[in-house]
Protein backbone atom coordinates (compact mmCIF):
# COMPACT_ATOMS: atom_id res chain seq x y z
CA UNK A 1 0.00 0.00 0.00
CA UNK A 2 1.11 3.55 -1.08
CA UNK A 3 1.67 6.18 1.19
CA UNK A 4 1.60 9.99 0.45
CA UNK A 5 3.14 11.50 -2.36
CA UNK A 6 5.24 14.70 -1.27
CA UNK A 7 7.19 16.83 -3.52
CA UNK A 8 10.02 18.82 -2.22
CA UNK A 9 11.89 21.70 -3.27
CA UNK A 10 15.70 21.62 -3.34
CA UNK A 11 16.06 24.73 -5.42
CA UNK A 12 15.64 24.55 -8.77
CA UNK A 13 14.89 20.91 -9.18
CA UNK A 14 11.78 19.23 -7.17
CA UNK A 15 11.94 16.16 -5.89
CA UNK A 16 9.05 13.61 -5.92
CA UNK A 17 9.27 11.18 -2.82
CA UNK A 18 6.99 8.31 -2.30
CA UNK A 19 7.17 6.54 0.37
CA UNK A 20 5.82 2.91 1.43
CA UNK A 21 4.93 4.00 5.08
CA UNK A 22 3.66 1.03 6.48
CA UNK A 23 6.67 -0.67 4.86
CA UNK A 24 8.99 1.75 6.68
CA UNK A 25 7.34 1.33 9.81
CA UNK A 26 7.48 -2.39 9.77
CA UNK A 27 11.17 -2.17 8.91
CA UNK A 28 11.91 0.41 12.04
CA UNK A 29 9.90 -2.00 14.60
CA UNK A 30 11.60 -4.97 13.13
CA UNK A 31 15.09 -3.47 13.48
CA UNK A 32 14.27 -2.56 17.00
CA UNK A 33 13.02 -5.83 17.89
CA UNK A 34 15.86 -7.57 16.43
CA UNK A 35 18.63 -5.55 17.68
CA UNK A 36 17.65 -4.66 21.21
CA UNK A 37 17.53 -7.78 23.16
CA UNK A 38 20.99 -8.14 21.55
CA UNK A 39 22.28 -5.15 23.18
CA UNK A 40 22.32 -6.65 26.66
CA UNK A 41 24.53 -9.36 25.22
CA UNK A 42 26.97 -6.92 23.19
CA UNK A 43 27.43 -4.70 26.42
CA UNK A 44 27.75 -7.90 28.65
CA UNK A 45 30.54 -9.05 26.87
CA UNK A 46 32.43 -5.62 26.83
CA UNK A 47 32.09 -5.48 30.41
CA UNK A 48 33.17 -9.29 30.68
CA UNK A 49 36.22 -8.24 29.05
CA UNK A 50 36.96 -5.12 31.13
CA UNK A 51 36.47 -7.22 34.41
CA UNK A 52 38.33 -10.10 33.36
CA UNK A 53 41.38 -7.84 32.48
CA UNK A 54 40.86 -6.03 35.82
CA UNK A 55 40.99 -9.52 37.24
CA UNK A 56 43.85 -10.56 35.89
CA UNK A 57 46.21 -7.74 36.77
CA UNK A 58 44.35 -7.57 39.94
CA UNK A 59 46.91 -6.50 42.77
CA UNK A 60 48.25 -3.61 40.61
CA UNK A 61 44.86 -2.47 38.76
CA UNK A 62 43.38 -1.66 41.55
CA UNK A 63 45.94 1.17 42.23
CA UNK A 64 45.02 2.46 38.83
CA UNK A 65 41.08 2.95 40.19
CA UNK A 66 39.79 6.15 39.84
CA UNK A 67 37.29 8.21 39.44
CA UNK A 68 38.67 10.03 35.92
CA UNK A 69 39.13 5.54 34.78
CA UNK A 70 35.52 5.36 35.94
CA UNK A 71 34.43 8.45 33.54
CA UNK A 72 37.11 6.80 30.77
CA UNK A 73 34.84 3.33 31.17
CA UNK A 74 31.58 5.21 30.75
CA UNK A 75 32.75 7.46 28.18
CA UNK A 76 34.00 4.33 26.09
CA UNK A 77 31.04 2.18 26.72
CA UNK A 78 28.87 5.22 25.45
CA UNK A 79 30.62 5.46 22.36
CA UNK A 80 30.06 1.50 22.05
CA UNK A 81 26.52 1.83 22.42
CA UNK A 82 26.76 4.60 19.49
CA UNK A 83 28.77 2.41 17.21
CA UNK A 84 26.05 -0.35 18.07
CA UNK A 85 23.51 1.56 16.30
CA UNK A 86 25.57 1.76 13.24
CA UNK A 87 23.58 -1.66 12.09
CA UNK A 88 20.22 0.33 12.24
CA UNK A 89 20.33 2.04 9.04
CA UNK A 90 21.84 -0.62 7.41
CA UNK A 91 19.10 -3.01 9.24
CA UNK A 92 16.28 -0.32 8.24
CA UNK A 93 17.17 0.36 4.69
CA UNK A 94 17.88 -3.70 3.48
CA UNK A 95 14.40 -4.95 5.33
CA UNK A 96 13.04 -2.15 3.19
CA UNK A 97 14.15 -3.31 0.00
CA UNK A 98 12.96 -6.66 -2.03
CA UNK A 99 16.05 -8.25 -0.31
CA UNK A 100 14.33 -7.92 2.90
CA UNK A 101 13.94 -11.99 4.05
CA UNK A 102 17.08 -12.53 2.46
CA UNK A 103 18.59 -10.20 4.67
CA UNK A 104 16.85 -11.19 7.85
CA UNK A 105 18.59 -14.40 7.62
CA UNK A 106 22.11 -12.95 7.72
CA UNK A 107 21.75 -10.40 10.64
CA UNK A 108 23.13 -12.91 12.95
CA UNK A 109 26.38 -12.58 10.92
CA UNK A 110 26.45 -9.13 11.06
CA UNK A 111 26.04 -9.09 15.41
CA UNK A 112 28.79 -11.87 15.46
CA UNK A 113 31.28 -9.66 13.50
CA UNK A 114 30.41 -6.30 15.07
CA UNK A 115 30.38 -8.07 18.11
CA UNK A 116 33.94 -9.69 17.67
CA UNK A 117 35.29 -6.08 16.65
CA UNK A 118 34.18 -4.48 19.45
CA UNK A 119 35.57 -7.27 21.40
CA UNK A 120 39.00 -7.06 19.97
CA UNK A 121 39.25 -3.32 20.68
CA UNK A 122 37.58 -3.19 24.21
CA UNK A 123 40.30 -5.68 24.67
CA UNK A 124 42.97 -3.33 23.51
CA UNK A 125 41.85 -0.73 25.73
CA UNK A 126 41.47 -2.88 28.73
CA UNK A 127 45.04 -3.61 28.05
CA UNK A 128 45.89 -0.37 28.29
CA UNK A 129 43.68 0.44 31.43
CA UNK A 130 45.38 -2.75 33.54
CA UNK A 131 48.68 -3.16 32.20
CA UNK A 132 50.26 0.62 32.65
CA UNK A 133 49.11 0.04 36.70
CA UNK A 134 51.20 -3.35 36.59
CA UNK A 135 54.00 -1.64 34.65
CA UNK A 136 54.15 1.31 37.12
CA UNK A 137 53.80 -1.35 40.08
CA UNK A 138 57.22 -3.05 39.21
């Protein structure tokens, strides 16, 4: 079913959009259906990471506690959650098109990767959290 037709001015040449609303719609709510729930398992296994890194240079990281590595944490699991919701226009705009149940197939793939990235680099930065206190400790 056809949604409205709106034509927009971008200054000499007009623009006619049409838009499938119902079809957009359906493709928002399934993207936030789909990734969601996964969120709690993305930022679980960041924080797994930082606390098993804490754990493991544990009688020198906690000298490097504070409240500015606190702030660091938050501040980097903020811009985690921000690169999270890089799959949602990608999610959005592929459910959208014809290769929509294709696609819906394959999102797994697409949390295991981004999930494995972020993995590798909250590891690099738990590294370098932990290991300067155990450096400076010796």
């Amino acid at each position: 079913m056809l949604g409205r037709v709106n034509s927009k001015s971008l200054g000499c040449a007009r623009i006619i959009v049409v838009m499938d609303t119902q079809s957009l719609r359906e493709s928002v709510t399934g993207a936030i259906r789909y990734w969601e729930p996964r969120r709690l398992a993305y930022n679980g296994v960041l924080a797994l990471i930082i606390l098993i890194y804490f754990g493991l240079g544990y009688p020198s990281s906690r000298s490097t506690l504070s409240v500015d590595l606190v702030l660091s944490v938050f501040l980097l699991a903020v811009v985690a959650n921000v690169a999270y919701c890089a799959a949602y226009p990608v999610d959005i705009f592929v459910c959208a098109s014809s290769y929509g149940e294709q696609w819906k197939k394959y999102r797994r793939v697409v949390f295991v990767v981004g999930l494995l990235f972020a993995a590798v680099i909250t590891r690099f930065f738990a590294l370098g959290m932990f290991e300067s206190g155990s450096v400076q400790a010796r």
